[in-house]
N, C-alpha and C. Protein backbone atom coordinates (compact mmCIF):
# COMPACT_ATOMS: atom_id res chain seq x y z
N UNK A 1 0.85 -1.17 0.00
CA UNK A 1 0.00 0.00 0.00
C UNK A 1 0.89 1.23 0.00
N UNK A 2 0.87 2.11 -0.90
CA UNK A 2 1.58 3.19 -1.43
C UNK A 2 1.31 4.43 -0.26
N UNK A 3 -0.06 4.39 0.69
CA UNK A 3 -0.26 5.42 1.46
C UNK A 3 -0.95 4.45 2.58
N UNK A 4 0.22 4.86 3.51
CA UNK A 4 0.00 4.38 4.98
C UNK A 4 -0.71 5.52 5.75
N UNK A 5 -1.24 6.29 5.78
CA UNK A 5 -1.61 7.42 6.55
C UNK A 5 -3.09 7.07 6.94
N UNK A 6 -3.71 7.28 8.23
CA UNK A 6 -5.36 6.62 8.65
C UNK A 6 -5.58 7.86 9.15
N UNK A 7 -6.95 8.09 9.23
CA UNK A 7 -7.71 8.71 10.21
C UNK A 7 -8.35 7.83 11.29
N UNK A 8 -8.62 7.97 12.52
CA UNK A 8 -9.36 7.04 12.71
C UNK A 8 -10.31 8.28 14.43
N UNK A 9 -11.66 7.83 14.11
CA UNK A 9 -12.57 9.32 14.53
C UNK A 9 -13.21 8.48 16.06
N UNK A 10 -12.84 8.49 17.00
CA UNK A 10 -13.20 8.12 17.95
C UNK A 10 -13.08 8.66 19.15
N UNK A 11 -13.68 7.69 20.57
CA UNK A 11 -13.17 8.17 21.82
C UNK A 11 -11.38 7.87 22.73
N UNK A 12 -10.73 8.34 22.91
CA UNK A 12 -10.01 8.13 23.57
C UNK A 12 -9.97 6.96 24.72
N UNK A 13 -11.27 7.22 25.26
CA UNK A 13 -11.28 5.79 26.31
C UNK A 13 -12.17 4.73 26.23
N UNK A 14 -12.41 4.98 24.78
CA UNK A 14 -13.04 3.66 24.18
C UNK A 14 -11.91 2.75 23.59
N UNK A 15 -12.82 1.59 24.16
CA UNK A 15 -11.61 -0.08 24.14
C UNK A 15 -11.76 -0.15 22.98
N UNK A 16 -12.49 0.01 22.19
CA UNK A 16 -12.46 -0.80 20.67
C UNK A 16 -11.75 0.44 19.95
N UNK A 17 -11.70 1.52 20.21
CA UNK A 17 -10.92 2.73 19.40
C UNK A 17 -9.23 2.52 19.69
N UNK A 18 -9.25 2.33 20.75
CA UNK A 18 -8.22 1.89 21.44
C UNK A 18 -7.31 0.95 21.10
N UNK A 19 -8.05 -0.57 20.42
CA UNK A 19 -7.81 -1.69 20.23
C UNK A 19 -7.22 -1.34 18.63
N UNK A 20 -8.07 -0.49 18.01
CA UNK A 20 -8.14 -0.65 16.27
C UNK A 20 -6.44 0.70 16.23
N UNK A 21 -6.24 1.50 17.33
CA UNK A 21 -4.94 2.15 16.68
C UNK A 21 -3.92 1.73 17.33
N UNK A 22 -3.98 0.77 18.21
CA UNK A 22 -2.87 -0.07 18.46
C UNK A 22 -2.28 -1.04 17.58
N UNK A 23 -3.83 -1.90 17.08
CA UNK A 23 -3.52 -2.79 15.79
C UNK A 23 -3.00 -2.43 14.31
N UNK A 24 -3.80 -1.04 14.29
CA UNK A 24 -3.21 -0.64 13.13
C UNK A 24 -1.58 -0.25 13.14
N UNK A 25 -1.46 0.79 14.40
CA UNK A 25 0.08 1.22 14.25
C UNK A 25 1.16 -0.01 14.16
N UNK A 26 0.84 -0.90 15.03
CA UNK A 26 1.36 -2.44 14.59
C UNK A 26 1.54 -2.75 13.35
N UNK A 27 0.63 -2.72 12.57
CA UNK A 27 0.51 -3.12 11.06
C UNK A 27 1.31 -1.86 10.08
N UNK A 28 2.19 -1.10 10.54
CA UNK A 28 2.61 0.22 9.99
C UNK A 28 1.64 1.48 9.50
N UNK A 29 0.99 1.54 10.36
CA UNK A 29 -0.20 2.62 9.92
C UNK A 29 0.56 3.84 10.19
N UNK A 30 0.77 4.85 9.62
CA UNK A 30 0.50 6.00 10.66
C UNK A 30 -0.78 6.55 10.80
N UNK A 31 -1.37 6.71 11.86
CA UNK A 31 -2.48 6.67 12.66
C UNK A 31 -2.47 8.39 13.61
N UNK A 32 -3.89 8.85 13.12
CA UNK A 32 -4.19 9.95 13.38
C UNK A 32 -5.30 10.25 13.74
N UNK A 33 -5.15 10.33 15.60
CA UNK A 33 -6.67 9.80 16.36
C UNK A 33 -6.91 11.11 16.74
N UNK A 34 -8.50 11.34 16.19
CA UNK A 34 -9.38 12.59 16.67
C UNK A 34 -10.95 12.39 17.11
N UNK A 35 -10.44 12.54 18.58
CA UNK A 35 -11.17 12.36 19.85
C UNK A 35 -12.49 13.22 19.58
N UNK A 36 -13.44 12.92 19.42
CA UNK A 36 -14.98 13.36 18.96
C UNK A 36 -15.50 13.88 20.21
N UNK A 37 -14.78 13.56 21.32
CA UNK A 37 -15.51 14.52 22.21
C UNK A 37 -14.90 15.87 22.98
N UNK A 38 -13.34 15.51 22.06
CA UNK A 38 -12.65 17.27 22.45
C UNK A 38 -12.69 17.98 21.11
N UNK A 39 -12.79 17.44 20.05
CA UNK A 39 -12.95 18.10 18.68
C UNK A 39 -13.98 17.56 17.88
N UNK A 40 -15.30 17.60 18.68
CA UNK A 40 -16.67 17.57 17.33
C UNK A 40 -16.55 17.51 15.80
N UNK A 41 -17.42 16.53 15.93
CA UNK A 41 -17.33 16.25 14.10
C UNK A 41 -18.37 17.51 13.59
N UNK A 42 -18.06 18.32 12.63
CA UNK A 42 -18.67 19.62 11.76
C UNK A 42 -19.91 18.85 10.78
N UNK A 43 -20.66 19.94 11.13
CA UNK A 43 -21.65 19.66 9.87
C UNK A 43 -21.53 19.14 8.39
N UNK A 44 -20.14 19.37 7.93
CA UNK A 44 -19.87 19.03 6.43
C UNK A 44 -19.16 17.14 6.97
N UNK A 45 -17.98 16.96 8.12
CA UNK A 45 -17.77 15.81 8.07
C UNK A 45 -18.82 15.18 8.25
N UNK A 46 -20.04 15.16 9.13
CA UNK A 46 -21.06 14.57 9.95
C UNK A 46 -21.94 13.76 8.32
N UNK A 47 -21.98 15.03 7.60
CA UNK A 47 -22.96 14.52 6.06
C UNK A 47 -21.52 13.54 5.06
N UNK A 48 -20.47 13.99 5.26
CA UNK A 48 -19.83 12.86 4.34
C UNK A 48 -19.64 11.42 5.30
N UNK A 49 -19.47 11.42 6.44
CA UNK A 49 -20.21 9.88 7.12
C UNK A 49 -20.96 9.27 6.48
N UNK A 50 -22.35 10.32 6.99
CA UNK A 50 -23.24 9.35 6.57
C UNK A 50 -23.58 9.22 4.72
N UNK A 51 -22.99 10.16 4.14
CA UNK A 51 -22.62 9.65 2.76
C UNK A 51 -22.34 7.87 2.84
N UNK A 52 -20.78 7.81 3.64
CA UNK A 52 -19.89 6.76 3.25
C UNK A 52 -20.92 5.34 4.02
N UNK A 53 -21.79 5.77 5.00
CA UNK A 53 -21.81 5.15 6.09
C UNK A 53 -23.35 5.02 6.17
N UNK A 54 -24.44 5.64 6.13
CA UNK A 54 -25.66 5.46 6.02
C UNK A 54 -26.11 5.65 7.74
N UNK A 55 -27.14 5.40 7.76
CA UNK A 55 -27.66 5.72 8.68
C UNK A 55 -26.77 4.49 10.11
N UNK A 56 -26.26 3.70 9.75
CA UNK A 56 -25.36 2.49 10.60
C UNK A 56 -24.32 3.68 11.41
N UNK A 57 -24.06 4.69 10.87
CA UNK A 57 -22.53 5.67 11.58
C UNK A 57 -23.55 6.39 13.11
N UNK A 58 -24.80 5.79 13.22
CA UNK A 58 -25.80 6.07 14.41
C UNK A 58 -25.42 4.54 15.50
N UNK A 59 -24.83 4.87 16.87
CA UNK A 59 -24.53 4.09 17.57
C UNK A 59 -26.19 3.97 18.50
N UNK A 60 -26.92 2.82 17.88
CA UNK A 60 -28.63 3.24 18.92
C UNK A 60 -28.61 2.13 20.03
N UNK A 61 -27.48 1.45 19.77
CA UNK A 61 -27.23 0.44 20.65
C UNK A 61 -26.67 0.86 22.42
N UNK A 62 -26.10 2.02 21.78
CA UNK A 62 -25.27 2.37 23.34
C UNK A 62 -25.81 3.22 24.36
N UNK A 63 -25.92 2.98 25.38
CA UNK A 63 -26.44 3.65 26.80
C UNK A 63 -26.64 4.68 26.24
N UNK A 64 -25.70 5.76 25.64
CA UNK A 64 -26.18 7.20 25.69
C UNK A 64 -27.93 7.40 24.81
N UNK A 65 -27.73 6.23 23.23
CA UNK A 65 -28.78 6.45 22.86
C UNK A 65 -29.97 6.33 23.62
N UNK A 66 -29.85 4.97 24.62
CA UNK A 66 -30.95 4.96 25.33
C UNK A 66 -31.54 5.46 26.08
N UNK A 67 -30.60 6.06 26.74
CA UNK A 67 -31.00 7.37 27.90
C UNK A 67 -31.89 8.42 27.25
N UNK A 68 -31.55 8.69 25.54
CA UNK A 68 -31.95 9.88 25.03
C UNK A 68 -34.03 9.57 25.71
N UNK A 69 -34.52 11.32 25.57
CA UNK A 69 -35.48 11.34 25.51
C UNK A 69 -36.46 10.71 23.93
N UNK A 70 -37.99 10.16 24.14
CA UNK A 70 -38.28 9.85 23.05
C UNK A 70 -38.36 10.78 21.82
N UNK A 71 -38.50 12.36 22.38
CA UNK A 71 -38.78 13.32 21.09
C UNK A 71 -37.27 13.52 20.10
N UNK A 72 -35.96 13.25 21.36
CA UNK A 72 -34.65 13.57 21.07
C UNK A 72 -34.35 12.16 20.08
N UNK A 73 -34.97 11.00 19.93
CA UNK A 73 -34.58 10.03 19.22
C UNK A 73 -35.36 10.07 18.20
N UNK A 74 -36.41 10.66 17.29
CA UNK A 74 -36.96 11.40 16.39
C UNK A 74 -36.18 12.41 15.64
N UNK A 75 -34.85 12.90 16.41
CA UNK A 75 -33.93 13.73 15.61
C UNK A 75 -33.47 13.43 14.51
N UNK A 76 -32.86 13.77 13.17
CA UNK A 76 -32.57 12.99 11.70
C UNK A 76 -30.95 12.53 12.52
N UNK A 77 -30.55 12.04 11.80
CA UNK A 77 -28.61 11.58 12.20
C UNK A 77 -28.29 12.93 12.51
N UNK A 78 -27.83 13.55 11.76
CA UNK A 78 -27.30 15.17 11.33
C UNK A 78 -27.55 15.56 13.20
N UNK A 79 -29.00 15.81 13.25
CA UNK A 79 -29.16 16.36 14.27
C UNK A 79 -28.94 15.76 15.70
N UNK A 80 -28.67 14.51 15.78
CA UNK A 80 -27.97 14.01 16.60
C UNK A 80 -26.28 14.16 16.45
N UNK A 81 -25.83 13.51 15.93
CA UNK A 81 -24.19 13.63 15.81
C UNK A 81 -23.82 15.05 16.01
N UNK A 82 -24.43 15.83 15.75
CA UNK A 82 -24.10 17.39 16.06
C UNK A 82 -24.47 17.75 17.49
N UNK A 83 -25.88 17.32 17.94
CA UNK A 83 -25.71 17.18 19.19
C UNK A 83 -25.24 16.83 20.42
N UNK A 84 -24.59 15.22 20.15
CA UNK A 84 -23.94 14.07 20.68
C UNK A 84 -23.12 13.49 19.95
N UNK A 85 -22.21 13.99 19.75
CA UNK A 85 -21.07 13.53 18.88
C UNK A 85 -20.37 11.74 19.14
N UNK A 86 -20.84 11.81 20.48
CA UNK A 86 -20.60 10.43 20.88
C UNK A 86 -21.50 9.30 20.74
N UNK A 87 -22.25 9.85 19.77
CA UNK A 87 -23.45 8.83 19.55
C UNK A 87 -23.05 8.08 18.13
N UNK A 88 -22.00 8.38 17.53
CA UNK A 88 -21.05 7.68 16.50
C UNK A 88 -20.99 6.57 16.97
N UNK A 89 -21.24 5.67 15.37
CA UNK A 89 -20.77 4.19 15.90
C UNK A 89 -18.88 4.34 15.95
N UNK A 90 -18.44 3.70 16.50
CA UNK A 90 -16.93 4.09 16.70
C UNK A 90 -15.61 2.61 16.91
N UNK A 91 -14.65 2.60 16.75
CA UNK A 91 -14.32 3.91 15.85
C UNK A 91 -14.84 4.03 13.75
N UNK A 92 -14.33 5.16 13.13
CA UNK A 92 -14.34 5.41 12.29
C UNK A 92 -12.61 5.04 11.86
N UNK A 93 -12.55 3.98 10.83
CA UNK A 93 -11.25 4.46 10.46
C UNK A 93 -11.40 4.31 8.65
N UNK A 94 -10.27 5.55 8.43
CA UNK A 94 -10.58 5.91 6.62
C UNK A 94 -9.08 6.08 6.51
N UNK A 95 -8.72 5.29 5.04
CA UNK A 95 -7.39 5.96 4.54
C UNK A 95 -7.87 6.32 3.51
N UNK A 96 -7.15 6.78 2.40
CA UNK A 96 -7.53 7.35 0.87
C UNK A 96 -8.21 5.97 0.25
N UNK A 97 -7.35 4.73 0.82
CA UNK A 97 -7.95 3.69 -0.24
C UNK A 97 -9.58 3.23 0.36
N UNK A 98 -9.22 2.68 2.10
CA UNK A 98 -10.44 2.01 2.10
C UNK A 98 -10.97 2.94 3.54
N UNK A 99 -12.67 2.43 4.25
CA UNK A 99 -12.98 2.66 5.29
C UNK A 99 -13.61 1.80 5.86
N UNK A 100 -13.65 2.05 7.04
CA UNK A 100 -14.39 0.79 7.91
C UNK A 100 -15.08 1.90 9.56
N UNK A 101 -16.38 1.50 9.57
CA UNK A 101 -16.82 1.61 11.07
C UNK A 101 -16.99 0.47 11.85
N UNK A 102 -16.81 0.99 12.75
CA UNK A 102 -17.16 -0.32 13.95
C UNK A 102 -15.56 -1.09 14.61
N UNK A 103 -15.23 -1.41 15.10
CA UNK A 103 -13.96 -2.48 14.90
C UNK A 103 -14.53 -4.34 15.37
N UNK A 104 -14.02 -4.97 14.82
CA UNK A 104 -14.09 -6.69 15.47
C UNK A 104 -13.14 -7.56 14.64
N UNK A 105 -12.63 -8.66 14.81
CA UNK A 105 -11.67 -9.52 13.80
C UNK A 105 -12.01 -9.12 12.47
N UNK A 106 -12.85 -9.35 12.11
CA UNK A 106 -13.43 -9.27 10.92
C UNK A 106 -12.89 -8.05 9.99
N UNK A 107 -13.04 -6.79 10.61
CA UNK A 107 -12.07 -5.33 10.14
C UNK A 107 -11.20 -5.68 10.33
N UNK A 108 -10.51 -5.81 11.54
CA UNK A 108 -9.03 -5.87 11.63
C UNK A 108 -8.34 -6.41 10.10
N UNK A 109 -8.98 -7.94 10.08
CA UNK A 109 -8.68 -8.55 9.16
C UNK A 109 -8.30 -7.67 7.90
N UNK A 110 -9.74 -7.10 7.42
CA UNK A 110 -9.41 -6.29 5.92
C UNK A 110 -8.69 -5.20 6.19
N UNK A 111 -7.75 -4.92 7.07
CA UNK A 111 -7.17 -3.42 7.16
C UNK A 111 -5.53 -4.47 7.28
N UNK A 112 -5.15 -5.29 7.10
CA UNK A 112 -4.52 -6.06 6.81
C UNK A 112 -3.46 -6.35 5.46
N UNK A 113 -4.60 -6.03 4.81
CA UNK A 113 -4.86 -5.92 3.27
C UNK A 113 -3.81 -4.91 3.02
């Protein structure tokens, strides 16, 4: 692979964000982690997500979603992720060639590649 360079858009003290830039820097990544809850994802990244990513870059599985109120889970994506930036499924990782959300063997695997 001609370009080693990642983004990868997560929490800091999330285990699986955690797990995916350890594995990657292992694998020669250089790896460039931006913590979503000290630097918010912008209205223009938030719409090319869910470009790449569809409505899945919505974490509805995790405590925070559930806690939300019922009118606040009626919000479109947009208006959540802007609200709760931590409501990203996570992590996000993108190089020029490929992307992947979520981490489990299965990614690891194709980031391998």
């Amino acid at each position: 692979m001609s370009n080693r360079k990642i983004e990868i858009l997560g929490l800091k003290n999330c285990d699986k964000c955690r797990n995916a830039e350890k594995n990657l820097t292992n694998l020669g990544y250089d790896v460039e982690f931006i913590d979503v809850r000290k630097n918010p994802i912008g209205l223009d990244q938030i719409k090319k997500l869910i470009a790449m990513f569809g409505n899945q870059i919505l974490n509805k599985r995790s405590t925070s979603f559930r806690g939300l109120s019922q009118s606040e889970k009626e919000f479109s994506v947009v208006q959540l992720l802007q609200k709760y930036p931590t409501l990203m499924k996570r992590p996000v990782v993108m190089s020029s060639e490929k992307k992947s959300v979520g981490w489990n063997s299965e990614i690891n695997k194709e980031w391998l590649v």
